[in-house]
N, C-alpha and C. Protein backbone atom coordinates (compact mmCIF):
# COMPACT_ATOMS: atom_id res chain seq x y z
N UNK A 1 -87.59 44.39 -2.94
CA UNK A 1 -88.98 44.42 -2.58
C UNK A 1 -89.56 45.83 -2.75
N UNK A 2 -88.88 47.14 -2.70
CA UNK A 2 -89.35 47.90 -2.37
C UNK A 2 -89.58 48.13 -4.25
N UNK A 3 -88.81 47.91 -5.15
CA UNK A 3 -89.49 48.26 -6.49
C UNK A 3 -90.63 47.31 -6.65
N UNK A 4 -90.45 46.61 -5.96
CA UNK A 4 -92.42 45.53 -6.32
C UNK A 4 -93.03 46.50 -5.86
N UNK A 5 -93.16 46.79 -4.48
CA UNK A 5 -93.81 47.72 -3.88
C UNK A 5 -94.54 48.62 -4.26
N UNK A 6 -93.84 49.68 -5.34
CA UNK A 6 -93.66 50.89 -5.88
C UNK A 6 -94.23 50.19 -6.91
N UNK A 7 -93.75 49.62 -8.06
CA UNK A 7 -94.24 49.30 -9.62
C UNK A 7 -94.97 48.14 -9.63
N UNK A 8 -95.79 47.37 -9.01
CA UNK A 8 -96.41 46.00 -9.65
C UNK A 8 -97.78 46.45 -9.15
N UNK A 9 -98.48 46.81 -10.11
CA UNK A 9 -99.94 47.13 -9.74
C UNK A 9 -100.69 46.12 -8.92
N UNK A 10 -100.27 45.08 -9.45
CA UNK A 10 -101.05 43.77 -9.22
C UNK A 10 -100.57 43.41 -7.65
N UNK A 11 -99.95 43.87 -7.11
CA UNK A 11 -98.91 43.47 -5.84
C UNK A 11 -99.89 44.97 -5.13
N UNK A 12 -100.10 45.79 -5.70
CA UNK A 12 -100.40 47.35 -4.80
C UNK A 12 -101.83 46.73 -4.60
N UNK A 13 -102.44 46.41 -5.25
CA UNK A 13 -104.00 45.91 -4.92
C UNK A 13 -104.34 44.82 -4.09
N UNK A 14 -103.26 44.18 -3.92
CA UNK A 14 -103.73 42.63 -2.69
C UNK A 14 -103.06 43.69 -1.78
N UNK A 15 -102.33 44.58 -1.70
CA UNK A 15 -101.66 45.09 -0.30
C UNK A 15 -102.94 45.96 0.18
N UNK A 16 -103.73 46.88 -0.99
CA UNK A 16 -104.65 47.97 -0.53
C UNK A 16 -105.42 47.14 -0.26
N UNK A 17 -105.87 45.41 -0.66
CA UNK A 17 -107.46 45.13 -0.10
C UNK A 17 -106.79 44.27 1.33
N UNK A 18 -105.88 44.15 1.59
CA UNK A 18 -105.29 43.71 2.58
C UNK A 18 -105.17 45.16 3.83
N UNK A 19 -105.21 46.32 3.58
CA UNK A 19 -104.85 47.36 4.83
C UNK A 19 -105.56 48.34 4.56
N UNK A 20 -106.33 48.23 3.47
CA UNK A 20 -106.83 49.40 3.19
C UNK A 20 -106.65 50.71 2.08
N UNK A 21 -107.24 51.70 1.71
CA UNK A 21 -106.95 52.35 0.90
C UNK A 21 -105.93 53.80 1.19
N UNK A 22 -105.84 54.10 2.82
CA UNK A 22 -105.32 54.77 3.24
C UNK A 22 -103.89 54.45 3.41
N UNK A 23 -103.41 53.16 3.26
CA UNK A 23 -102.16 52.73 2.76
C UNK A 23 -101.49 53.60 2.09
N UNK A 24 -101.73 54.42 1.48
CA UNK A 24 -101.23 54.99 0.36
C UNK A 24 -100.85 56.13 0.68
N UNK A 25 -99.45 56.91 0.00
CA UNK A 25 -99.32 58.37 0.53
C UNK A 25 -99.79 59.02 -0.56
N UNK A 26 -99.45 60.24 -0.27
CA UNK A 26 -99.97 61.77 -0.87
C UNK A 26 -99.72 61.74 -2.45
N UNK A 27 -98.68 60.70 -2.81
CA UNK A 27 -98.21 60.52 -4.18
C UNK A 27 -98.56 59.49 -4.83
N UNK A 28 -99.63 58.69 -4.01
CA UNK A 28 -100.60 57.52 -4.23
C UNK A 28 -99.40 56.40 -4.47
N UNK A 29 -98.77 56.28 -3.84
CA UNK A 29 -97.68 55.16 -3.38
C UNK A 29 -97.99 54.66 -2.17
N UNK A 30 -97.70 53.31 -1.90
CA UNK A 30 -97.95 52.20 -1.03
C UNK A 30 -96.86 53.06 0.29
N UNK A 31 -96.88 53.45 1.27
CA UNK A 31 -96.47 54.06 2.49
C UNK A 31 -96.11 52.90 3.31
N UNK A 32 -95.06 52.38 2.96
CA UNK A 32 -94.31 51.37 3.81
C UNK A 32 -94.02 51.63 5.55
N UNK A 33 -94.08 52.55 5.98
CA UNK A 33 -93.89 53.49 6.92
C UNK A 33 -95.17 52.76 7.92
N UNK A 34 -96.41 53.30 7.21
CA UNK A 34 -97.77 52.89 7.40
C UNK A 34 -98.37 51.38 7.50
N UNK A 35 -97.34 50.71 6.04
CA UNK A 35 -97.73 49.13 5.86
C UNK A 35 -97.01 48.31 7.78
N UNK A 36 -95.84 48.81 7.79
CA UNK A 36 -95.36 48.26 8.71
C UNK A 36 -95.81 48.82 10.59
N UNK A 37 -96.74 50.35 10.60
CA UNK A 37 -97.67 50.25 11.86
C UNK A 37 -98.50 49.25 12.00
N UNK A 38 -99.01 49.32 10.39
CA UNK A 38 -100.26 48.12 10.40
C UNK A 38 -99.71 46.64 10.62
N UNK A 39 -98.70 46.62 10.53
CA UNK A 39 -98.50 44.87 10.59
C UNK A 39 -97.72 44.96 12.07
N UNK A 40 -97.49 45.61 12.74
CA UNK A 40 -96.99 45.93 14.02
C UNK A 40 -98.34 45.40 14.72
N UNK A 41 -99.51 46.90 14.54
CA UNK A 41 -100.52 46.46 15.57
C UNK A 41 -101.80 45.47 15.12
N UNK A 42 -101.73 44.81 14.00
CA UNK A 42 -102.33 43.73 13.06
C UNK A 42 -101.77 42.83 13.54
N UNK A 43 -100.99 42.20 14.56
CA UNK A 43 -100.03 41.41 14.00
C UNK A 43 -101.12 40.44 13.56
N UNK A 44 -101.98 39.69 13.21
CA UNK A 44 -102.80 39.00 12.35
C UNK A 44 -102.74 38.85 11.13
N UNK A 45 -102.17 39.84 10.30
CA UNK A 45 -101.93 40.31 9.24
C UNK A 45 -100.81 39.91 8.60
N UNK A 46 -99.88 39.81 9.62
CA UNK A 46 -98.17 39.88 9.38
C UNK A 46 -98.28 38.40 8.18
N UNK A 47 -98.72 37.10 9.05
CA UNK A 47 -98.71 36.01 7.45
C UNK A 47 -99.74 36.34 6.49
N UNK A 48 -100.38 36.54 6.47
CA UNK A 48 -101.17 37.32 5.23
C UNK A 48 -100.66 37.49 4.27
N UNK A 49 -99.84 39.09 4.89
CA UNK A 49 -98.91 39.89 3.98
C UNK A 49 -98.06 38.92 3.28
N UNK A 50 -97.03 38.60 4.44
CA UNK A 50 -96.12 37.41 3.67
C UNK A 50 -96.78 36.48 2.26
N UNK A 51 -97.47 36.46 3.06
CA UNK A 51 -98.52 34.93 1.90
C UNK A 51 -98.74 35.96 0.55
N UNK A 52 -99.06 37.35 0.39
CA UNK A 52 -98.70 38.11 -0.39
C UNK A 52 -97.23 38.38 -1.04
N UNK A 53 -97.04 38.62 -0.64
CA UNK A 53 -95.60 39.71 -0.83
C UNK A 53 -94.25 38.52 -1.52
N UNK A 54 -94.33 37.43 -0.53
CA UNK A 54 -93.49 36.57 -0.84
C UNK A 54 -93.13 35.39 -2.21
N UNK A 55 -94.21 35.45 -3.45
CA UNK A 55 -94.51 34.36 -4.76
C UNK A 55 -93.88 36.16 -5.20
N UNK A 56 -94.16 36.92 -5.08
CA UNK A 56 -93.50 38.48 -5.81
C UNK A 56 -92.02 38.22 -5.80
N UNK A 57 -91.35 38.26 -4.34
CA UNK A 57 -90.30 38.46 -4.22
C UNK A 57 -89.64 37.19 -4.65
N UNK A 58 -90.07 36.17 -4.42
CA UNK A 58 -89.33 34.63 -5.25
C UNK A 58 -89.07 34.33 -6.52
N UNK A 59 -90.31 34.78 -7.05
CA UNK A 59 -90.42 34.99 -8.55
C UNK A 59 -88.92 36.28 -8.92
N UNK A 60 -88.70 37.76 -8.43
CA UNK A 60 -88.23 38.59 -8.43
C UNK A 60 -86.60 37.68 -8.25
N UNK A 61 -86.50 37.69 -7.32
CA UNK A 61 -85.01 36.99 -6.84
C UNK A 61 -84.49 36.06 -8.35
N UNK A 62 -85.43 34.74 -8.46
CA UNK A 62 -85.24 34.21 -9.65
C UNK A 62 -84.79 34.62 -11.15
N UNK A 63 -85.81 35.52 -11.25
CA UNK A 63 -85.91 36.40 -12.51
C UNK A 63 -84.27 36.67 -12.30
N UNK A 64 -83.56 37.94 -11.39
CA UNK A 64 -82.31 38.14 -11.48
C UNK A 64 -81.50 37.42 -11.49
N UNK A 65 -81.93 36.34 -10.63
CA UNK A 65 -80.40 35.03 -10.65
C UNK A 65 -80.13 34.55 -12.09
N UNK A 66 -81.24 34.22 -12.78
CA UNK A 66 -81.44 33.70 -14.04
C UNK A 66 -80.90 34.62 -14.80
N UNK A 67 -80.89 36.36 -14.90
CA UNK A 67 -80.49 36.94 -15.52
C UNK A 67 -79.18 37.36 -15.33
N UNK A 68 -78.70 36.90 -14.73
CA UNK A 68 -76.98 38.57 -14.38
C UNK A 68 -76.34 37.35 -14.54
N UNK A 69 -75.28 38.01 -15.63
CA UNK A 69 -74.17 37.30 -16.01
C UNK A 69 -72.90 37.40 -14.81
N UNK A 70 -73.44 37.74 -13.99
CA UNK A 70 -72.12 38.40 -12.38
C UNK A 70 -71.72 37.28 -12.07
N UNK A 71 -70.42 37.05 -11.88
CA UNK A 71 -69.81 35.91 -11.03
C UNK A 71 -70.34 35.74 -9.78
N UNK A 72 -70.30 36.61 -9.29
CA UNK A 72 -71.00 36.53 -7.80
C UNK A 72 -72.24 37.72 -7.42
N UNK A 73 -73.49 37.36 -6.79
CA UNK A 73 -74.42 38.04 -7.06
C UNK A 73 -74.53 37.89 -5.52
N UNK A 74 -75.25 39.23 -5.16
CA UNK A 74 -75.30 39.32 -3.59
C UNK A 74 -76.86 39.82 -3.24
N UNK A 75 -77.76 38.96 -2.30
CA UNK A 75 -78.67 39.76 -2.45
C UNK A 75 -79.25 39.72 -0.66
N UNK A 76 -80.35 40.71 -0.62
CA UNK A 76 -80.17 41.25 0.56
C UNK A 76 -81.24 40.37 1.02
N UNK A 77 -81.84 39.51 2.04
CA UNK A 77 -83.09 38.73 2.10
C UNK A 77 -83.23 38.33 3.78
N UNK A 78 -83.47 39.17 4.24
CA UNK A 78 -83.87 38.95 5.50
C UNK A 78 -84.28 37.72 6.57
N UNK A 79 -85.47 37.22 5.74
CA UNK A 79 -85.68 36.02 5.38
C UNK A 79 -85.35 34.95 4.74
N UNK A 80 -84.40 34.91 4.61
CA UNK A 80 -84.12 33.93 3.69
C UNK A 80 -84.52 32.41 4.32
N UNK A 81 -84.15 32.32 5.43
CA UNK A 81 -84.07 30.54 6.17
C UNK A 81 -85.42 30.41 6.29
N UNK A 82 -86.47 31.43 6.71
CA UNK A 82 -87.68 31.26 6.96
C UNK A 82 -88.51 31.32 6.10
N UNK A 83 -88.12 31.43 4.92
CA UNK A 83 -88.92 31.39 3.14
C UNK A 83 -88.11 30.04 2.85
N UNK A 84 -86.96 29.50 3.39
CA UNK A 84 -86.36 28.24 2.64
C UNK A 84 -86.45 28.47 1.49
N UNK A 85 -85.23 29.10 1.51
CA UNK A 85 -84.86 29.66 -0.39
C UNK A 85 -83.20 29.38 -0.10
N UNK A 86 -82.62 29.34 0.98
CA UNK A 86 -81.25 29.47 0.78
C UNK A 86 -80.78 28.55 -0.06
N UNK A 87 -81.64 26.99 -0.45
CA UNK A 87 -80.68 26.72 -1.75
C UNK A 87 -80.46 27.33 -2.98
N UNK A 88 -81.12 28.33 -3.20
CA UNK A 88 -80.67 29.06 -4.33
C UNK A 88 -79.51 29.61 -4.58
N UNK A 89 -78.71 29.45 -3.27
CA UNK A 89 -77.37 30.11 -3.56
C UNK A 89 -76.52 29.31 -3.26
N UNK A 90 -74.96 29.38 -3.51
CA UNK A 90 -74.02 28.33 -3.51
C UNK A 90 -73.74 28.74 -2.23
N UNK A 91 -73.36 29.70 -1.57
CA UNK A 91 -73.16 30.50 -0.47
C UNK A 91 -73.66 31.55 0.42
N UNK A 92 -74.28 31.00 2.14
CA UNK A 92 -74.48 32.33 2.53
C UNK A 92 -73.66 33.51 3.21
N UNK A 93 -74.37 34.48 3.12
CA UNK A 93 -72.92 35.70 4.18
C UNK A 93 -74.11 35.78 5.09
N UNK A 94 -74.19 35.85 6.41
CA UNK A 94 -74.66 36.59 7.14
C UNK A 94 -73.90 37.89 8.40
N UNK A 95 -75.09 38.78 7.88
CA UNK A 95 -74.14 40.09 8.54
C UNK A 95 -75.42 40.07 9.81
N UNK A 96 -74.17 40.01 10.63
CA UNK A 96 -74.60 40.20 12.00
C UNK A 96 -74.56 41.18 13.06
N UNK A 97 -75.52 41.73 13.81
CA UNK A 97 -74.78 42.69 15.14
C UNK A 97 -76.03 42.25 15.88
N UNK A 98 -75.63 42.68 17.16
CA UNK A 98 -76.69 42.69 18.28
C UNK A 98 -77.77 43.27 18.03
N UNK A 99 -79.06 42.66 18.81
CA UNK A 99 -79.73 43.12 18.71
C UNK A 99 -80.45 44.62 19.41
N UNK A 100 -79.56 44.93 20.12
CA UNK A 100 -80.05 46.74 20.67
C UNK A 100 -79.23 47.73 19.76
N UNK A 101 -78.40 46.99 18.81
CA UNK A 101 -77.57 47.51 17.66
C UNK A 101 -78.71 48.03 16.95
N UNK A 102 -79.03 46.74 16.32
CA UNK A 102 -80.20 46.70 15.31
C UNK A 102 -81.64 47.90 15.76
N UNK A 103 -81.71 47.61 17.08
CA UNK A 103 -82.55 48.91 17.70
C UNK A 103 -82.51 50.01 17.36
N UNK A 104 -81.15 50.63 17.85
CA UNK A 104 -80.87 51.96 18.09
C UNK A 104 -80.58 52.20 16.24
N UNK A 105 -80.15 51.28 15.34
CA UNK A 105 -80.32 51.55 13.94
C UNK A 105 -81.31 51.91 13.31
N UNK A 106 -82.55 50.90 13.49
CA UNK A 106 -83.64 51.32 13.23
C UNK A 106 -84.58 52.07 13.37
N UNK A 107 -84.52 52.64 14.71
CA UNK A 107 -85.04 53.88 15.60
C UNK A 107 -84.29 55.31 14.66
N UNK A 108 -83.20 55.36 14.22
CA UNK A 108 -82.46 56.38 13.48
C UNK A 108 -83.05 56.53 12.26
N UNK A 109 -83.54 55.36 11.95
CA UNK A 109 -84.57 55.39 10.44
C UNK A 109 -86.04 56.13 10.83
N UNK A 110 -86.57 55.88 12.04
CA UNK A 110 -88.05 56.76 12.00
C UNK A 110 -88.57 55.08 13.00
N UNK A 111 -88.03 54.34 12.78
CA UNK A 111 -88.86 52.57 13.01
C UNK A 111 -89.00 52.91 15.19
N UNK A 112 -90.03 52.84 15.23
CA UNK A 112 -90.42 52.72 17.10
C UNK A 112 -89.21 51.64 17.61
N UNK A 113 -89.01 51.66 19.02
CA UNK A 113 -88.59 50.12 19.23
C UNK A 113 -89.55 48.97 19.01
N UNK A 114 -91.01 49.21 19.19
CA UNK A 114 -91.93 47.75 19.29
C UNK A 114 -91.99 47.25 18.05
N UNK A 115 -92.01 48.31 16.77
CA UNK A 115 -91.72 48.03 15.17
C UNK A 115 -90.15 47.09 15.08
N UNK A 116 -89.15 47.77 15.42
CA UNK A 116 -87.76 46.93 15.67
C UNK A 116 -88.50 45.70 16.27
N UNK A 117 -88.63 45.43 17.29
CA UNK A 117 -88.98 44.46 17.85
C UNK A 117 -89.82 43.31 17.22
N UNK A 118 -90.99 43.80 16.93
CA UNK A 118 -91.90 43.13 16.36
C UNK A 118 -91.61 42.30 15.03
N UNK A 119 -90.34 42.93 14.72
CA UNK A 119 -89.73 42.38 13.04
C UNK A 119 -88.62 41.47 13.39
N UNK A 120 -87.86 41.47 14.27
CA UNK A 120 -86.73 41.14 14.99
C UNK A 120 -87.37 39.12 15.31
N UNK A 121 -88.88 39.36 15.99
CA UNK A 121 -89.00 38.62 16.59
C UNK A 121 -89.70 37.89 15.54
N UNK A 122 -90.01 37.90 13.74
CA UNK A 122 -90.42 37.31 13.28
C UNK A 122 -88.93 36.61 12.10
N UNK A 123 -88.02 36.84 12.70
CA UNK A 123 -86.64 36.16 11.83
C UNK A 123 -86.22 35.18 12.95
N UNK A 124 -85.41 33.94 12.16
CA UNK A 124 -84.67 33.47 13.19
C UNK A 124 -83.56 34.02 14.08
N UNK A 125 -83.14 33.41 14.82
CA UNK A 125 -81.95 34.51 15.46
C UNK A 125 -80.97 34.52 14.80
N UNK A 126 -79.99 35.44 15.62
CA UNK A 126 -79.12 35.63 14.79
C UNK A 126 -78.10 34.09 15.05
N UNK A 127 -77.70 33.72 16.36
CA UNK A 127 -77.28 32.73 16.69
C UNK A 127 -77.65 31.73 15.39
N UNK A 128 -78.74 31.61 15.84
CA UNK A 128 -79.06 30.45 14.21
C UNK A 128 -78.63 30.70 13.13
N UNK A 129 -78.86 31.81 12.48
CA UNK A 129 -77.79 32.23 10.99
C UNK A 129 -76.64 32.35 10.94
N UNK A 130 -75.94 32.49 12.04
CA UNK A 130 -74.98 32.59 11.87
C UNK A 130 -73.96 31.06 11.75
N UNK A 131 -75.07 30.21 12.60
CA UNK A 131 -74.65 28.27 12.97
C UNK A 131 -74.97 27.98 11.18
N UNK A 132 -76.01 28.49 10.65
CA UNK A 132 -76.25 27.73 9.10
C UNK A 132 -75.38 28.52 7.77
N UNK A 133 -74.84 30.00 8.30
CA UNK A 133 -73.80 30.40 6.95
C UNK A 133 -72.94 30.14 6.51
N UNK A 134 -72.33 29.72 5.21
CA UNK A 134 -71.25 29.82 5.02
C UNK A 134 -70.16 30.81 5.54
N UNK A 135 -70.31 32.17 5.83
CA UNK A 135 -69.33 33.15 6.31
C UNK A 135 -70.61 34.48 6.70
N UNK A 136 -69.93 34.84 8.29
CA UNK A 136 -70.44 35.48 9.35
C UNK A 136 -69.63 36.97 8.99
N UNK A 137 -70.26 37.85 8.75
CA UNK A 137 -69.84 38.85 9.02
C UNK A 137 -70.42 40.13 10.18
N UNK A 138 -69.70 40.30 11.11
CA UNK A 138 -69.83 40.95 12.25
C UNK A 138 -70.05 42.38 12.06
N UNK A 139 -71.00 42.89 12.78
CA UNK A 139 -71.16 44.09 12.56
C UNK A 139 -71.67 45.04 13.39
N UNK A 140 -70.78 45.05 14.78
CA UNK A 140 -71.00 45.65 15.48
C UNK A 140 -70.11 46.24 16.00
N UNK A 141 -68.83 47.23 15.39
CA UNK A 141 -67.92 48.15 15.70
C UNK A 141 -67.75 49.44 14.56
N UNK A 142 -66.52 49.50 13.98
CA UNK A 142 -66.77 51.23 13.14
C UNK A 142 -66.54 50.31 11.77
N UNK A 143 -66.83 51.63 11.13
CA UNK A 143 -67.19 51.29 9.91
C UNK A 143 -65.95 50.72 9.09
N UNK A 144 -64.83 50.98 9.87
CA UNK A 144 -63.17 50.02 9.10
C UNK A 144 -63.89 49.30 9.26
N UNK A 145 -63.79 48.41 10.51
CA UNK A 145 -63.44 47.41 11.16
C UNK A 145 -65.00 46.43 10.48
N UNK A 146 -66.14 47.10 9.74
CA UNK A 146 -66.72 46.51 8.77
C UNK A 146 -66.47 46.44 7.52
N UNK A 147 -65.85 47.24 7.09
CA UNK A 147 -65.22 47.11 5.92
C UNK A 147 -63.92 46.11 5.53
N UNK A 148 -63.27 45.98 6.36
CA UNK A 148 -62.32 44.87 6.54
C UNK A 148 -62.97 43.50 6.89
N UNK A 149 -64.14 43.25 7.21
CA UNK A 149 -64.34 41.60 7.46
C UNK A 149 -65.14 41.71 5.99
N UNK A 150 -65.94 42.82 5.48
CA UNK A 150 -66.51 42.73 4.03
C UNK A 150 -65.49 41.97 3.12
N UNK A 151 -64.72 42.84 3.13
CA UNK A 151 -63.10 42.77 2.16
C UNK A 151 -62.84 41.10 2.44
N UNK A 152 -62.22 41.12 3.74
CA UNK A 152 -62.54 39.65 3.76
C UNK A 152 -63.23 38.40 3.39
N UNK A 153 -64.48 38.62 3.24
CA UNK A 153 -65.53 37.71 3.11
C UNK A 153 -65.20 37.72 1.58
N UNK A 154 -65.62 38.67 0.96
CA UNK A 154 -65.08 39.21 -0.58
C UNK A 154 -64.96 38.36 -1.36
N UNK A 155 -63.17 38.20 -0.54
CA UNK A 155 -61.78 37.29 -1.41
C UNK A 155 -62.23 36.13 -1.14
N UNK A 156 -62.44 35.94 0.08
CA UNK A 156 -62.92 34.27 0.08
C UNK A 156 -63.92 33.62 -0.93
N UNK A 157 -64.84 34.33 -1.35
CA UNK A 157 -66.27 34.20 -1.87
C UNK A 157 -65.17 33.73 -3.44
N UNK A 158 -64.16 34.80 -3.61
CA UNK A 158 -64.06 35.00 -5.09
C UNK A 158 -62.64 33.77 -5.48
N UNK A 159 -62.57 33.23 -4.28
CA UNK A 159 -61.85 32.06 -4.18
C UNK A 159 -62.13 30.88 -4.13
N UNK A 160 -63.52 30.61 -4.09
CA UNK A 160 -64.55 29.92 -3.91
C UNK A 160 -65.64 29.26 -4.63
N UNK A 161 -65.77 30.59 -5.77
CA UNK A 161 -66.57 30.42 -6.46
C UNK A 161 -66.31 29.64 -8.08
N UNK A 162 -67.44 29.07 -8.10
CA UNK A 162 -67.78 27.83 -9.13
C UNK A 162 -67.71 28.56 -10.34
N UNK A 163 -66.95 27.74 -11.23
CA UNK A 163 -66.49 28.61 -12.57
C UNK A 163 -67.35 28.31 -13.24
């Protein structure tokens, strides 16, 4: 999403007549930073955007599936259950941790807690993704102990997968 963001003119102009022209930083780039105060204290806005942002990113997703010759293709989608796209894939992973995890993560990025929050509370839970994935990956201890259920998930995937 974030190269739509950055390169699709046509995507920068429903976002600027959608928030405005001050959207934009100093390098006349779309200020995601900014897009997401505004859809914090907009929340009015928040399906809007989506109703924007989302025929980009579907179209986008497609385009790559269709293109990469990769046995196994991994992609990152937040949304996925709540766009109902997961049949596009033979398999889901969902990576999971708590949610004051996810807090104190996002707060390390620059994100408020009410921004965490406010985004948190527009996905399903995690409980729920984790009841509809094919394979759960946990992610709330050190970085082995994520790297080893990755590794895990991995082999399974590559044991799994449709020739």
């Amino acid at each position: 999403m974030h190269d739509l963001l950055d390169h699709n003119a046509r995507l920068q102009k429903q976002v600027i007549r959608l928030f405005g022209e001050d959207v934009r930083d100093k390098n006349n780039t779309l200020n995601r930073g900014e897009i997401l105060k505004r859809l914090t204290r907009q929340k009015s806005k928040y399906p809007v955007y989506n109703a924007i942002i989302h025929p980009y990113v579907l179209r986008e997703i497609k385009w790559h599936l269709k293109k990469s010759k990769a046995k196994i293709i991994i992609a990152d989608i937040p949304l996925l259950y709540e766009v109902r796209i997961q049949n596009l894939f033979d398999y889901i992973v969902v990576v999971h941790s708590p949610e004051y995890l996810q807090i104190q993560r996002k707060q390390k990025q620059g994100w408020s807690k009410n921004q965490v929050e406010f985004m948190i509370s527009k996905q399903q839970s995690s409980k729920s993704k984790v009841k509809r994935a094919d394979f759960c990956i946990r992610n709330n201890g050190s970085r082995f102990k994520l790297k080893r259920e990755v590794e895990n998930v991995w082999k399974k995937l590559h044991q799994k997968r449709k020739p």
